[in-house]
C-alpha atoms as a PDB file:
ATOM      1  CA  UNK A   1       0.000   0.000   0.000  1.00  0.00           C
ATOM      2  CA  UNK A   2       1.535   3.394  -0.812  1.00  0.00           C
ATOM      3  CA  UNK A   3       0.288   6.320   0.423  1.00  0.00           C
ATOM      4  CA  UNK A   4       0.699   9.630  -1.498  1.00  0.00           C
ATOM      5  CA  UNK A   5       0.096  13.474  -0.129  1.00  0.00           C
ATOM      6  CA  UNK A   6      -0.756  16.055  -2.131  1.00  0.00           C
ATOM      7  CA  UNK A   7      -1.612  19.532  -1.905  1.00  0.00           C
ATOM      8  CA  UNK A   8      -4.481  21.151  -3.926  1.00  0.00           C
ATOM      9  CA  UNK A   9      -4.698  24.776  -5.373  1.00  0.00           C
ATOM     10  CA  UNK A  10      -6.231  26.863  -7.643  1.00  0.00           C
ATOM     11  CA  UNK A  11      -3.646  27.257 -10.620  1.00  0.00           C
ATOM     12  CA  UNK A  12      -2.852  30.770 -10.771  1.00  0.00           C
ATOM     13  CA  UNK A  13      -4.025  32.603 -14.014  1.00  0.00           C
ATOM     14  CA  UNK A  14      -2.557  35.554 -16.211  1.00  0.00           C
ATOM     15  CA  UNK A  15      -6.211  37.021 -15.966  1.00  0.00           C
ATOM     16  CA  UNK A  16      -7.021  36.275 -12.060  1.00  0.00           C
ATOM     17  CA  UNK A  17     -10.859  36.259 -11.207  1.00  0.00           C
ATOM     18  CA  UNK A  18     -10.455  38.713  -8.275  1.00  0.00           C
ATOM     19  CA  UNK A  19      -8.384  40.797  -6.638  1.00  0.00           C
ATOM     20  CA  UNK A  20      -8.669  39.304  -3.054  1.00  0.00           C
ATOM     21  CA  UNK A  21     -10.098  42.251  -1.555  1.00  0.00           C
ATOM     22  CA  UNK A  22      -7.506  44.460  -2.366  1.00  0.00           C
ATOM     23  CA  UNK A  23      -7.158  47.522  -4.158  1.00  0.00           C
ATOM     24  CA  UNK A  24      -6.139  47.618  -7.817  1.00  0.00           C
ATOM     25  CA  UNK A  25      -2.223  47.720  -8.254  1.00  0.00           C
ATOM     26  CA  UNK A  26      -1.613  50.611 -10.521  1.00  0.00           C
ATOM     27  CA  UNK A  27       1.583  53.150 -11.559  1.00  0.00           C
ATOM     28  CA  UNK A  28       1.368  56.338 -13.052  1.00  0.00           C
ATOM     29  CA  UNK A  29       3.607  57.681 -15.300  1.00  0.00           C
ATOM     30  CA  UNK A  30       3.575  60.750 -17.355  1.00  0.00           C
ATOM     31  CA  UNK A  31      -0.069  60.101 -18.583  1.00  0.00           C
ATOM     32  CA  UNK A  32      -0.392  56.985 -19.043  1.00  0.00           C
ATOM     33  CA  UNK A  33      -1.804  54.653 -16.024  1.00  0.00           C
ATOM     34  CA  UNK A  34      -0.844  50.815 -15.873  1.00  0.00           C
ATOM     35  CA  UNK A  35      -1.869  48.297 -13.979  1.00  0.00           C
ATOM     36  CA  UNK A  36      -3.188  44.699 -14.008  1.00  0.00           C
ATOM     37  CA  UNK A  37      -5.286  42.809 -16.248  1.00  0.00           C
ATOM     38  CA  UNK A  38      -7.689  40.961 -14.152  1.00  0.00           C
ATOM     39  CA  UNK A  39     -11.288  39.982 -14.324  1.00  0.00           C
ATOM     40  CA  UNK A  40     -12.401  43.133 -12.231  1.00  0.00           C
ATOM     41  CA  UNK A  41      -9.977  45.687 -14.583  1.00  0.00           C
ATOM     42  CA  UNK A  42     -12.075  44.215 -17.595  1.00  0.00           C
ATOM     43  CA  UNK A  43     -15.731  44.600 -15.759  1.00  0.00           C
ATOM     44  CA  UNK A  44     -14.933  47.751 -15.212  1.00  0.00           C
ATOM     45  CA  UNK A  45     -12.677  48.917 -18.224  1.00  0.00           C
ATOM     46  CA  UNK A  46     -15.658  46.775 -20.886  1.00  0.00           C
ATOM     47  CA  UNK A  47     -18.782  46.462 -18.822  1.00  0.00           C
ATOM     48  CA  UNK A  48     -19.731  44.271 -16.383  1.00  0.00           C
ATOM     49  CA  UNK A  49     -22.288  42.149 -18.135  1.00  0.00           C
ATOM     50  CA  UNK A  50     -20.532  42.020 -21.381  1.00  0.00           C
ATOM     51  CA  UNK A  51     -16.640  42.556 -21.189  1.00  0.00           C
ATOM     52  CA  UNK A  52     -15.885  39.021 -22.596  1.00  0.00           C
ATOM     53  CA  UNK A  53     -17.576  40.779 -25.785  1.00  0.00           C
ATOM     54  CA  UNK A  54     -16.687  43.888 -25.796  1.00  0.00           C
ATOM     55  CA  UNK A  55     -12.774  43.721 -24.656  1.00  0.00           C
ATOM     56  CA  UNK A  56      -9.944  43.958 -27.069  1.00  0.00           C
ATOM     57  CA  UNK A  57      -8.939  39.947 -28.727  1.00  0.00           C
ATOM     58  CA  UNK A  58      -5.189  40.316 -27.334  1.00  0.00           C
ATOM     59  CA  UNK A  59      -6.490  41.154 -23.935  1.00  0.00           C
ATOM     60  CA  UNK A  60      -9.360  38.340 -23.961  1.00  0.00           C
ATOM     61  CA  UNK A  61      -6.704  36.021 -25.347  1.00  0.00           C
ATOM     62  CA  UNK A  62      -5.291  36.467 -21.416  1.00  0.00           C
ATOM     63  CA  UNK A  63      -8.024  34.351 -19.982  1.00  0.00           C
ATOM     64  CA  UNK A  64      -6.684  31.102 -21.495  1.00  0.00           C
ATOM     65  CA  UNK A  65      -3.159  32.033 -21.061  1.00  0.00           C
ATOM     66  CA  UNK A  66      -1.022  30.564 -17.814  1.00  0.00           C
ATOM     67  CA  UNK A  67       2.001  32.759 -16.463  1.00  0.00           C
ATOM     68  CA  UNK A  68       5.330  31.180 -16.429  1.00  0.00           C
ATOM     69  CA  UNK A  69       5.324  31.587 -12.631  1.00  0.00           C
ATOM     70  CA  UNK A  70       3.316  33.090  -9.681  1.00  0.00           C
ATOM     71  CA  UNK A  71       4.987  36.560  -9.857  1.00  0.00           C
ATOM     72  CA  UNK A  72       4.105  37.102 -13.577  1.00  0.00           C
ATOM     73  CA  UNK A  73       1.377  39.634 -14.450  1.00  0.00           C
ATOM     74  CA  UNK A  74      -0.379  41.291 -17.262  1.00  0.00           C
ATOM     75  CA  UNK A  75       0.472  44.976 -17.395  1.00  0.00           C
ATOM     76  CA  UNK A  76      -1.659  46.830 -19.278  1.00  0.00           C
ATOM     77  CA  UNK A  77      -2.358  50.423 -19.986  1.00  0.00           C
ATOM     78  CA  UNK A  78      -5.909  51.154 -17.917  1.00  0.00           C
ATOM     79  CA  UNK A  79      -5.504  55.071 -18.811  1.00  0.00           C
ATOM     80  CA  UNK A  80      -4.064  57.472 -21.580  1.00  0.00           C
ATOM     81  CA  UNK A  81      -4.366  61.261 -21.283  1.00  0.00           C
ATOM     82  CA  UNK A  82      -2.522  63.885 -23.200  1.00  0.00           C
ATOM     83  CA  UNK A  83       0.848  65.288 -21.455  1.00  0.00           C
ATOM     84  CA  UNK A  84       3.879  66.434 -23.204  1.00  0.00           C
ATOM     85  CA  UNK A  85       5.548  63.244 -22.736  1.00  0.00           C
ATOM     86  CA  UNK A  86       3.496  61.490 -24.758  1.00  0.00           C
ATOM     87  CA  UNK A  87       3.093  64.494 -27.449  1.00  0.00           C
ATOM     88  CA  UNK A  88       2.275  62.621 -30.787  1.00  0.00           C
ATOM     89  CA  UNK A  89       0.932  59.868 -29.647  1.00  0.00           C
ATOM     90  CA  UNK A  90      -2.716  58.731 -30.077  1.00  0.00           C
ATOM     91  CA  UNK A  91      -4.072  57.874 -26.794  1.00  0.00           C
ATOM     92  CA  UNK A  92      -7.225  55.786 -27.651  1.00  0.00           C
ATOM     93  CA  UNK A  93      -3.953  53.713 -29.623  1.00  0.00           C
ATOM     94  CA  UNK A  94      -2.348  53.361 -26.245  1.00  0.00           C
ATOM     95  CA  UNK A  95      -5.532  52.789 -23.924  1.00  0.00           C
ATOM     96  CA  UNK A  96      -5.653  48.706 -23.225  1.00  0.00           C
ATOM     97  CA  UNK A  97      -2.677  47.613 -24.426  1.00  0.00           C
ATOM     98  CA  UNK A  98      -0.547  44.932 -22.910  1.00  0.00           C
ATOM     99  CA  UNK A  99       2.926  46.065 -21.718  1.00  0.00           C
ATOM    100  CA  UNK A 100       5.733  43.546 -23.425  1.00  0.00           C
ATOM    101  CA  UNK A 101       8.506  44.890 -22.916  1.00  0.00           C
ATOM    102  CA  UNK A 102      10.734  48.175 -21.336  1.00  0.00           C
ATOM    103  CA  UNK A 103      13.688  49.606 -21.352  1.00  0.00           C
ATOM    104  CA  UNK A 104      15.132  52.611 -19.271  1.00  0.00           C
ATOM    105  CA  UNK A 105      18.107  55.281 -19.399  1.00  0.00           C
ATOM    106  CA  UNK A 106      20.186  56.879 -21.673  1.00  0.00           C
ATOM    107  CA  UNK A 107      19.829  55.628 -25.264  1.00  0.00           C
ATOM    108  CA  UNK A 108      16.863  53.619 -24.467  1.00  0.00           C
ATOM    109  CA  UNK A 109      14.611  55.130 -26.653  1.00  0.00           C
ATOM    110  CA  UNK A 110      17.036  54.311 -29.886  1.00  0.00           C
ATOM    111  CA  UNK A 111      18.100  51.214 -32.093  1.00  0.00           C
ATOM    112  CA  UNK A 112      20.430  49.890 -29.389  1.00  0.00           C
ATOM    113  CA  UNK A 113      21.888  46.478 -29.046  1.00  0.00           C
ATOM    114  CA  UNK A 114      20.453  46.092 -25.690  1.00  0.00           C
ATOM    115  CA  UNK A 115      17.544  43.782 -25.712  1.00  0.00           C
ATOM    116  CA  UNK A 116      14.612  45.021 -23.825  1.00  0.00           C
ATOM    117  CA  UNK A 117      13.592  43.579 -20.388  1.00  0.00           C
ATOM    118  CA  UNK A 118      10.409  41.197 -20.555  1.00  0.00           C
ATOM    119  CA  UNK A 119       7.741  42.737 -18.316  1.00  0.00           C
ATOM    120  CA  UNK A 120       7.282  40.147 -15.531  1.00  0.00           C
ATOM    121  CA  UNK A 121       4.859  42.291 -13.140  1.00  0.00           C
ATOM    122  CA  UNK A 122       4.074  45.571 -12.254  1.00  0.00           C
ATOM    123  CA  UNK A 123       6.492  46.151  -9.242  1.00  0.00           C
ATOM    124  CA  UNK A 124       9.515  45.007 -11.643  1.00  0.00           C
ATOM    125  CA  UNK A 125       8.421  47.815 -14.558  1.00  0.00           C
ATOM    126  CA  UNK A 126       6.990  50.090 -11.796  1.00  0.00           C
ATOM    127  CA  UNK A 127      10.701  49.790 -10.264  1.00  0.00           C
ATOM    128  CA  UNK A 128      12.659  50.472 -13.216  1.00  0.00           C
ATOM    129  CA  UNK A 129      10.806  53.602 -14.107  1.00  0.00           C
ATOM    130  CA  UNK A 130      11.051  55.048 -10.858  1.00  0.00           C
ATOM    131  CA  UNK A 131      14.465  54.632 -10.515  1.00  0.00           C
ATOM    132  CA  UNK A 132      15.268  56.174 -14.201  1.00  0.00           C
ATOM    133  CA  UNK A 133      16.419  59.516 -13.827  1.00  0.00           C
ATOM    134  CA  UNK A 134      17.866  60.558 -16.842  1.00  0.00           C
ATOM    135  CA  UNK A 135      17.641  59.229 -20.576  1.00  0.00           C
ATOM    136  CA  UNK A 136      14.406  57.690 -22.081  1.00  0.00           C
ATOM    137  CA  UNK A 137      11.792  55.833 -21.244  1.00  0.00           C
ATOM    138  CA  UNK A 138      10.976  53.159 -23.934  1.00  0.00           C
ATOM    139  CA  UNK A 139       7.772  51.167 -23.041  1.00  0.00           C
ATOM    140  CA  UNK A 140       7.024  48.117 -25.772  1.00  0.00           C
ATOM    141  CA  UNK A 141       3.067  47.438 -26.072  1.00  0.00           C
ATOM    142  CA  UNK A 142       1.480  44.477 -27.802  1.00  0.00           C
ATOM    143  CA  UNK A 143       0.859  45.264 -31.442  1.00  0.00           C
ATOM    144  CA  UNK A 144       4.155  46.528 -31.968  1.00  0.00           C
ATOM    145  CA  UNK A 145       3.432  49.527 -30.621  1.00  0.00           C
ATOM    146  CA  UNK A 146       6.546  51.130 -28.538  1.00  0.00           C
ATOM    147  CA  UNK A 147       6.065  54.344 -26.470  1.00  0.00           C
ATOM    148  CA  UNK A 148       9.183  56.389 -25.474  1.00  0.00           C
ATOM    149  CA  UNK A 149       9.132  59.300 -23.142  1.00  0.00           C
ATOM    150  CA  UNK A 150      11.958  61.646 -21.629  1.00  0.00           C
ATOM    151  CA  UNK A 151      12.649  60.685 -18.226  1.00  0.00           C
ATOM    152  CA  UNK A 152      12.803  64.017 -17.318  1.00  0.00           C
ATOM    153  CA  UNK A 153       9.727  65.256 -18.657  1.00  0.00           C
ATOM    154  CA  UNK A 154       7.775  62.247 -17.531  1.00  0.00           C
ATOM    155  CA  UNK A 155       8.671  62.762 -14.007  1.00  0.00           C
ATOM    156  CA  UNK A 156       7.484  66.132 -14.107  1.00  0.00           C
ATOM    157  CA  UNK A 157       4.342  65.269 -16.386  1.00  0.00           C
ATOM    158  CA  UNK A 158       3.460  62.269 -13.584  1.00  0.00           C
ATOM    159  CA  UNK A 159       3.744  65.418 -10.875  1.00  0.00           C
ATOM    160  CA  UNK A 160       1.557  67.453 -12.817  1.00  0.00           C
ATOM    161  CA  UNK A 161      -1.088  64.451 -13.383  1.00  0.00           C
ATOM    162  CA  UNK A 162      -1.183  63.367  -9.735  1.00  0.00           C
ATOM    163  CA  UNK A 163      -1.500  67.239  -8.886  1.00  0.00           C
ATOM    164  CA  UNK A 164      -4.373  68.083 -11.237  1.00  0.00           C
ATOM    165  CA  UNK A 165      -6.363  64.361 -10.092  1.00  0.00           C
ATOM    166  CA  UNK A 166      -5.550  64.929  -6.290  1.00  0.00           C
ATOM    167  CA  UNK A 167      -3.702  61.566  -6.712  1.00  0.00           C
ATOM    168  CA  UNK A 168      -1.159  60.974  -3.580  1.00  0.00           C
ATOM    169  CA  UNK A 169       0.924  58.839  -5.449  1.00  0.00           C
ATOM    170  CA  UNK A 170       2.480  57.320  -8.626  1.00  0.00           C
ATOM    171  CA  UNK A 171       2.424  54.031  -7.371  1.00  0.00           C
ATOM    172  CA  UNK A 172      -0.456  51.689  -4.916  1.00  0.00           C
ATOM    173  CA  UNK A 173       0.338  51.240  -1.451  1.00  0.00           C
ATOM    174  CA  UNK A 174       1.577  47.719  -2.174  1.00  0.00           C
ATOM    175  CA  UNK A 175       4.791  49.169  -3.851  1.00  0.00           C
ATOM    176  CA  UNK A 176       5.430  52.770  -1.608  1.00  0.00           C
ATOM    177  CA  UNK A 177       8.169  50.964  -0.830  1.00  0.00           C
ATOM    178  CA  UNK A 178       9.738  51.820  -4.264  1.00  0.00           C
ATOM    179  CA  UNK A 179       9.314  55.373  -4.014  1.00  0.00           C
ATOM    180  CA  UNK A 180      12.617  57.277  -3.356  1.00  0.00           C
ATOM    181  CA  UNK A 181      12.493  59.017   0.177  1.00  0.00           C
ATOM    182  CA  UNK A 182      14.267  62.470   0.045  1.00  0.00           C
ATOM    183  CA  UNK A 183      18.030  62.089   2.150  1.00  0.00           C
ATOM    184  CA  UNK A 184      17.511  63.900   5.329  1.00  0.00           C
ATOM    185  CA  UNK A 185      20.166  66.806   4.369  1.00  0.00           C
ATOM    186  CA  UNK A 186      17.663  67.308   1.302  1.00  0.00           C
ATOM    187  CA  UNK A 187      14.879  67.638   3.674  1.00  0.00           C
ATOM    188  CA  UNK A 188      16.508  70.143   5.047  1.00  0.00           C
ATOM    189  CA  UNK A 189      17.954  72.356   2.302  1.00  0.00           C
ATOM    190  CA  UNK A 190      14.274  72.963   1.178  1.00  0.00           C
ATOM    191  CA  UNK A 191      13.165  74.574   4.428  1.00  0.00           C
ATOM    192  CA  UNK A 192      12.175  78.149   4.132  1.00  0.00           C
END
């Protein structure tokens, strides 16, 4: 007689069915705002009743898909607005795209001979970005679409967007963590 354990689970899914009663994840930058595909982005992004009609083929194509591993996610562009940024770009063209691929710094918005990253999850892209400073932006979208921003001018078109939305933060609270705290002699050289 052999006896055999095994542990049960619900596979995890590249389109998960809920959120487990947390907020959306989400990251703002310049103006576009991505977060992650799930079940509850899609009620709300294509209707509740009807989003598994209504929702773009490459994002319902998500429901059948399985990530690689538990920390992979769907990043997709939930928002596109107008900043100077993104000058030239059609938003509605943007709006509910997948994010494929990134790269940050100087000469990444150029031919270069550095591959881009793969976007694994939010927190990874959401961490590159924030730490970018200087150079470009390059964000790769499903459809062979590829957005590239000024780092410089993003950061200050992402302070303008939270401003004019009353928005606290470019990132969730799950990934405050990521967001650079000013050194305490910087704190206070800007006292008045």
């Amino acid at each position: 007689e052999v006896q055999l354990e095994t542990k049960l689970t619900v596979p995890h899914r590249l389109l998960p069915n809920h959120l487990a009663g947390a907020p959306p994840a989400y990251l703002v930058v310049a103006g576009l705002v991505l977060s992650v595909a799930s079940v509850p982005f899609m009620e709300q992004s294509f209707g509740r009743r009807g989003w598994y009609r209504n929702a773009p083929p490459k994002l319902l194509e998500l429901i059948n898909d399985m990530p690689e591993d538990e920390s992979e996610e769907a990043v997709v562009v939930a928002h596109c607005q107008d900043t100077r940024a993104l000058d030239g770009y059609e938003p509605q063209l943007l709006q509910h795209k997948r994010v494929i691929g990134f790269r940050v710094g100087k000469g990444a918005g150029g031919p270069s001979d550095t591959p881009s990253q793969r976007v694994r999850n939010l927190r990874q892209l959401a961490a590159a970005i924030l730490a970018c400073r200087e150079g470009e932006i390059r964000l790769e979208l499903q459809g062979r679409e590829v957005v590239v921003m000024g780092a410089e001018l993003a950061a200050a078109d992402t302070r303008a967007v939270l401003k004019e939305y009353e928005v606290q933060s470019p990132v969730s609270a799950d990934m405050a963590d990521l967001l650079v705290k000013p050194s305490s002699s910087q704190a206070g050289g800007q006292r008045g």
